[in-house]
Protein backbone atom coordinates (compact mmCIF):
# COMPACT_ATOMS: atom_id res chain seq x y z
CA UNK A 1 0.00 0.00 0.00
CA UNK A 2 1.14 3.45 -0.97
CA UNK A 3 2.64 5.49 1.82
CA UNK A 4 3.38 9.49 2.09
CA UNK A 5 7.22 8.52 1.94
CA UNK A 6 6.24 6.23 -1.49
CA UNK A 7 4.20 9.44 -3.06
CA UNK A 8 6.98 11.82 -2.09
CA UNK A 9 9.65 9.73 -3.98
CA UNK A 10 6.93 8.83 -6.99
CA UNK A 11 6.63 13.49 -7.59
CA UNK A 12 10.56 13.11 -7.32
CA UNK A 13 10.89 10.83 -10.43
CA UNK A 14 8.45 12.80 -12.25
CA UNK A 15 9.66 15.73 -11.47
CA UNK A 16 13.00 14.57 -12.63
CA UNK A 17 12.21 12.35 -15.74
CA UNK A 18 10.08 16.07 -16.56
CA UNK A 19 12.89 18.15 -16.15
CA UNK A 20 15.74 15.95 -18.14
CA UNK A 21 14.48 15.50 -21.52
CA UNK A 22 15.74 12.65 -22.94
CA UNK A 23 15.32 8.78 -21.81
CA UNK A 24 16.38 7.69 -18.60
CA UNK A 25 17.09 4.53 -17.23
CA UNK A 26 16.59 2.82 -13.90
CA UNK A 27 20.42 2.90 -12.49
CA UNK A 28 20.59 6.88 -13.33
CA UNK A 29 17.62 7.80 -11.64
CA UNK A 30 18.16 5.64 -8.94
CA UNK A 31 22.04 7.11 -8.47
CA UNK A 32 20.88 10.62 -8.82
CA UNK A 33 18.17 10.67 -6.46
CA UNK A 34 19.18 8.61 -3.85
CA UNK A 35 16.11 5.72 -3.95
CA UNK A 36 17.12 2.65 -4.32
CA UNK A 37 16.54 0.60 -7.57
CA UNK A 38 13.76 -1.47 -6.73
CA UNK A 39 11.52 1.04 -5.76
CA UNK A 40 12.26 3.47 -8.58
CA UNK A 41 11.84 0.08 -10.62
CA UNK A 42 8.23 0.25 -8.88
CA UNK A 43 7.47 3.34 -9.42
CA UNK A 44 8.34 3.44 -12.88
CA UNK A 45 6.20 0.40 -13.61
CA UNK A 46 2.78 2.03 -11.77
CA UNK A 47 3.48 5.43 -14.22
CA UNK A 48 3.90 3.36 -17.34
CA UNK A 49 0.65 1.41 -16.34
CA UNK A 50 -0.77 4.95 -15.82
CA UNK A 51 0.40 6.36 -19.20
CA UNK A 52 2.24 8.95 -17.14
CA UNK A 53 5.75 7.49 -18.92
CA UNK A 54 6.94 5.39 -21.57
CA UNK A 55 9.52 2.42 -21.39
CA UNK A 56 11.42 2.48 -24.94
CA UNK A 57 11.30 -1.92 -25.19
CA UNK A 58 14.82 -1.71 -26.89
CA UNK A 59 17.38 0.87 -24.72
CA UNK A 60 14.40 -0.06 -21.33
CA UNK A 61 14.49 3.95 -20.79
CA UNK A 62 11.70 5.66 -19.69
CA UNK A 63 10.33 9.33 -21.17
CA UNK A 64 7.02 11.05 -20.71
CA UNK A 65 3.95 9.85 -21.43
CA UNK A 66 0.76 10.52 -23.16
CA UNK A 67 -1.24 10.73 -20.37
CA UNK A 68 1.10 13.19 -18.56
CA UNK A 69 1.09 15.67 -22.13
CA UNK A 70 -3.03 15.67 -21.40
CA UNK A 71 -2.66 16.02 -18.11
CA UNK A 72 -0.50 18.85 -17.88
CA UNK A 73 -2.91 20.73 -20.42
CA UNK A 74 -6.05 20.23 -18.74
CA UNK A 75 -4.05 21.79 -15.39
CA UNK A 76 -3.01 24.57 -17.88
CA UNK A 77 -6.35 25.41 -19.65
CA UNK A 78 -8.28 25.30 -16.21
CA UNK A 79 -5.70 27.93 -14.96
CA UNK A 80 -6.18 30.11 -18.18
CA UNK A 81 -9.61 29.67 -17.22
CA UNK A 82 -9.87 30.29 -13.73
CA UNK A 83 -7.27 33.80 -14.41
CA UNK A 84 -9.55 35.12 -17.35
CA UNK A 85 -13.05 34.77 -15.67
CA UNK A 86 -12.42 35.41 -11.36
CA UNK A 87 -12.68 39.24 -12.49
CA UNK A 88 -16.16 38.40 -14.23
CA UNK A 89 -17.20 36.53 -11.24
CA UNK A 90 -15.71 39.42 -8.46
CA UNK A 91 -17.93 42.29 -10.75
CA UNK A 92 -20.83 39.55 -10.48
CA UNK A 93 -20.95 39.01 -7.11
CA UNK A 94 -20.79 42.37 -6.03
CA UNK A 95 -23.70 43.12 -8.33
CA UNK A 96 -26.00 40.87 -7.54
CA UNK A 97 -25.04 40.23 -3.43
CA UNK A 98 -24.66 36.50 -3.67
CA UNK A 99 -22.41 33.76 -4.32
CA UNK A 100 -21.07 32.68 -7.68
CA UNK A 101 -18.87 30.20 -9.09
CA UNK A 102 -17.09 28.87 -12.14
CA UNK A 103 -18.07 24.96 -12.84
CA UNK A 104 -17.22 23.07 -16.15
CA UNK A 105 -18.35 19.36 -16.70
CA UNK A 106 -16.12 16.47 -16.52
CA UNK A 107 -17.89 13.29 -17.41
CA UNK A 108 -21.23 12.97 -15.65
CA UNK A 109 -20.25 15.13 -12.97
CA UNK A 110 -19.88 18.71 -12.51
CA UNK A 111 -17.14 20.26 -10.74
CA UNK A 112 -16.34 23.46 -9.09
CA UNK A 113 -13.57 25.67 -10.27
CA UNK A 114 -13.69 28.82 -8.53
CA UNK A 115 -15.87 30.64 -6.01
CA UNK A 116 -16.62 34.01 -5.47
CA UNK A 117 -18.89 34.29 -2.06
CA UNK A 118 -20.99 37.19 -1.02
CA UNK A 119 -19.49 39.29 2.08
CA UNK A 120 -22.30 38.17 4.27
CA UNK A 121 -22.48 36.30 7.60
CA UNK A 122 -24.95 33.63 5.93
CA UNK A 123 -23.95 32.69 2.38
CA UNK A 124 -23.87 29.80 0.21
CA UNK A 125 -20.40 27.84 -0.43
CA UNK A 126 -19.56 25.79 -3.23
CA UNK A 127 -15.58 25.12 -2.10
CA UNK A 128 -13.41 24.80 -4.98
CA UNK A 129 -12.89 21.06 -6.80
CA UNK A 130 -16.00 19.82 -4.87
CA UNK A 131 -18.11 17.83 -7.74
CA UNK A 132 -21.47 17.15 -7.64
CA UNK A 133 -24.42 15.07 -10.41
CA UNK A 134 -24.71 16.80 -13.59
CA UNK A 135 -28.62 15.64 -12.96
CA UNK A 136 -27.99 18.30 -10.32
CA UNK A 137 -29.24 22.10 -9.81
CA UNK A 138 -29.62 24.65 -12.30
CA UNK A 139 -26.08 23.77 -13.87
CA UNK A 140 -27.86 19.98 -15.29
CA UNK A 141 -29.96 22.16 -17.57
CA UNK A 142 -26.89 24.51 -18.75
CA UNK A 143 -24.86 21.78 -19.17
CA UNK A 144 -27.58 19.86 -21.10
CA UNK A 145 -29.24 22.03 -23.43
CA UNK A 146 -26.50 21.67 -26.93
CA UNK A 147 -27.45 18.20 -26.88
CA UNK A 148 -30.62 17.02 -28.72
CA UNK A 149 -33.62 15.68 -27.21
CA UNK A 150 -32.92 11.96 -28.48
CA UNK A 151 -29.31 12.54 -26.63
CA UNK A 152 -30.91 13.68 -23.66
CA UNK A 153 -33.43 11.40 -23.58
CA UNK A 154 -30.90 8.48 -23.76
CA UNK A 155 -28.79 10.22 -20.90
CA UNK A 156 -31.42 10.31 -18.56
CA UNK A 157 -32.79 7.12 -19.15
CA UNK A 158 -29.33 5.40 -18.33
CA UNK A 159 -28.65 8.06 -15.58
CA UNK A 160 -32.33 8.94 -14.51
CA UNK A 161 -33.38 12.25 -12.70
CA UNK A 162 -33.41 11.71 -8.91
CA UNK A 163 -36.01 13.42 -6.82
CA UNK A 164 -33.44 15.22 -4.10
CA UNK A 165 -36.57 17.63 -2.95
CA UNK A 166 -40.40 18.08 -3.86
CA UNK A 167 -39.59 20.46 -6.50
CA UNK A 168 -37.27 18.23 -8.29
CA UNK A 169 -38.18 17.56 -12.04
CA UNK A 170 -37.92 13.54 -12.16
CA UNK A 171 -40.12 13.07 -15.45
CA UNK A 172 -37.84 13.08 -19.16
CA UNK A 173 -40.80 15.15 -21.15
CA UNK A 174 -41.72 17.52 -18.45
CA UNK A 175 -37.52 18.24 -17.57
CA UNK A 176 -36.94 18.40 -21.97
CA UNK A 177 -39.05 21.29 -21.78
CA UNK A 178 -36.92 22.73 -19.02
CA UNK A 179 -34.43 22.09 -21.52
CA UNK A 180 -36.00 24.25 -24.38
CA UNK A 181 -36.61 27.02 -22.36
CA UNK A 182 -32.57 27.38 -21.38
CA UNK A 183 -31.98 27.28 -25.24
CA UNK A 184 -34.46 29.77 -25.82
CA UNK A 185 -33.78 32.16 -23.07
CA UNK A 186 -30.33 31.70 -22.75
CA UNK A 187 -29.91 30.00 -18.82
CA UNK A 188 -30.99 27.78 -16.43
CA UNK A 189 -33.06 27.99 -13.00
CA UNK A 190 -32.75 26.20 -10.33
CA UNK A 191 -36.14 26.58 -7.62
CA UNK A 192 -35.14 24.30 -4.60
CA UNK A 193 -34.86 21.16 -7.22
CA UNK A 194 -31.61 20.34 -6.02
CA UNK A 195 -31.61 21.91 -2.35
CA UNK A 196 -34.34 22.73 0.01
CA UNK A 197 -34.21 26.63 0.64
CA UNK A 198 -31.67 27.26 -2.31
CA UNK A 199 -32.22 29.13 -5.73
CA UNK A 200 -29.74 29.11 -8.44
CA UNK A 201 -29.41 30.39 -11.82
CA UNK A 202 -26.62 29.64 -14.44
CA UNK A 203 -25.50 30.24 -18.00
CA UNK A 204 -23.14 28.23 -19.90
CA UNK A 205 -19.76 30.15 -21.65
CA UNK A 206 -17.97 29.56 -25.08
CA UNK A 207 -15.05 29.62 -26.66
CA UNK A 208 -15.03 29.27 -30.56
CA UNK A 209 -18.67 28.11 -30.29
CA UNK A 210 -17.87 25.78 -27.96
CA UNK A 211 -19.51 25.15 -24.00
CA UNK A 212 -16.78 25.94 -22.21
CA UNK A 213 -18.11 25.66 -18.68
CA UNK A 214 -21.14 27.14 -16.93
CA UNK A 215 -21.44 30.62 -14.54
CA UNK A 216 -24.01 30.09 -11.79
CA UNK A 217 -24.99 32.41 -8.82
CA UNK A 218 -26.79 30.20 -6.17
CA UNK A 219 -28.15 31.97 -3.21
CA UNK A 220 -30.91 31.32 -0.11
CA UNK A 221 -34.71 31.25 -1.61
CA UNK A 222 -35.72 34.24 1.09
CA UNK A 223 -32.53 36.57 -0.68
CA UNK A 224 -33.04 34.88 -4.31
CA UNK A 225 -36.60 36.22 -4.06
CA UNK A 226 -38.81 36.23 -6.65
CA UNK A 227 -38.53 39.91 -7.10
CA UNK A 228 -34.97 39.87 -7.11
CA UNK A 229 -34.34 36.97 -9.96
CA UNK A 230 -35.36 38.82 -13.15
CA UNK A 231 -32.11 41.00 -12.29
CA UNK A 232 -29.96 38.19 -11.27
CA UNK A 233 -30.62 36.58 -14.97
CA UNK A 234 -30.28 39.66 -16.76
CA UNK A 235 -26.37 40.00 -14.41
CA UNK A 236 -25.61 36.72 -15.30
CA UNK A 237 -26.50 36.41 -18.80
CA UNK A 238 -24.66 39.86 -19.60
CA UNK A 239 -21.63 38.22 -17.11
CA UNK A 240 -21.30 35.20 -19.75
CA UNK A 241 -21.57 36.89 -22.78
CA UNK A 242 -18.55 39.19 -21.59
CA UNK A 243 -16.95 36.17 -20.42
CA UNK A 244 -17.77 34.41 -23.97
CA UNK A 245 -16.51 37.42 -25.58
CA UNK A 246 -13.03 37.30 -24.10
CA UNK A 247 -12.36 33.55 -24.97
CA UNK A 248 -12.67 34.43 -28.10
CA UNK A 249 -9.44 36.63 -27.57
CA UNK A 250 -7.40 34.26 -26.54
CA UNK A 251 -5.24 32.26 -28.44
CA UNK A 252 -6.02 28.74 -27.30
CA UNK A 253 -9.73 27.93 -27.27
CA UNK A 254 -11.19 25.68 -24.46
CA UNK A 255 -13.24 22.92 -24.38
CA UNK A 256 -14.03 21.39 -20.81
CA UNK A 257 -17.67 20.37 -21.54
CA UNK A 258 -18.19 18.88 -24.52
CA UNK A 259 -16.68 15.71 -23.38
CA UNK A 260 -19.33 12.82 -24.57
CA UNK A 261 -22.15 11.82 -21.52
């Protein structure tokens, strides 16, 4: 079993097999950083299982993998990411007075990238790399709505729509319609269908005409008050075009929700 001592020497052979281009055998990295050869042998075996590094069958040196080129982007993209909207979210939440954050799907699971909480005693928090259902909260919808209703349909039927409160939508036809209205009005609503007492609303982002990720301000039902909502979707629409509209600056487009369901 894995051990902090085994993990600490596993980020030293990456870091070093990263940092000397070139292939690398077993004897050098075991000489160079002190470990002894049968648990660099190890090591390198669980990485090349991984993908993280390749084992050249006729010199038996190891350089990086695949798996560690993809890896490395995604950690780079979501960093672009996070850098080029937190000043959309900061201008957000101090218009609207509650809490917003950044979420992009992975899979069939949404997770958090950044949060930008209201300065109040009692707020909502959505901590950052916490993932939760896509079949979840206003975000399912966003998320959702560029597939077509056959794709949905066949989703949901392998996936289903649980019934977390009362309000939750747990019938395919009556939630598709949900569906239209985001693609017609541009977001998603959330009224207590995911949590009792809690209202969101979110809109998805692009880049090149791509879903990027999804904005969302989620807030307490007695502060996301009817009265108040028209203004929160007309904040948070205008926040993801402007958000949209700076992707499309940038040189490298991103793509974090368009993976297949």
């Amino acid at each position: 079993m894995y051990n902090a001592p085994i993990l600490k020497k596993t980020f030293q052979i990456l870091h070093f097999i990263v940092n000397n281009p070139g292939p690398l055998g077993v004897t050098e990295i075991s000489s160079r950083l002190a470990i002894s050869k049968s648990t660099v042998y190890g090591i390198l075996k669980a990485l090349t299982e991984e993908g993280l590094i390749i084992k050249d069958r006729k010199t038996k040196k190891y350089v990086i993998g695949p798996s560690l080129f993809e890896l490395s982007k995604k950690v780079f993209k979501a960093g672009e990411l996070i850098a080029t909207v937190r000043f959309f979210l900061e201008k957000l939440v101090a218009t609207v007075d509650e809490t917003a954050f950044l979420c992009v799907k992975e899979g069939d699971m949404v997770r958090v990238l950044d949060t930008v909480e209201k300065k109040k005693p009692f707020k909502i928090s959505f901590p950052v790399g916490v993932t939760f259902p896509i079949t979840a909260s206003a975000t399912c919808k966003a998320f959702l709505s560029p597939l077509t209703d056959d794709e949905i349909k066949a989703f949901l039927k392998e996936k289903g729509l649980p019934k977390y409160t009362e309000n939750s939508i747990t019938d395919i036809e009556t939630f598709l319609k949900e569906i239209q209205k985001t693609r017609e009005n541009g977001y998603s609503i959330d009224f207590e269908e995911y949590l009792k007492g809690i209202r969101a609303v979110a809109a998805l982002i692009y880049s090149e005409g791509i879903p990027a990720g999804a904005v969302c301000v989620v807030g307490f039902s007695t502060s996301m008050h009817d009265g108040k909502i028209p203004f929160i979707i007309d904040q948070i629409k205008e926040t993801a075009k402007q958000i949209t509209d700076r992707l499309s600056q940038l040189k490298y487009p991103f793509s974090f929700s368009i993976d297949s369901l």
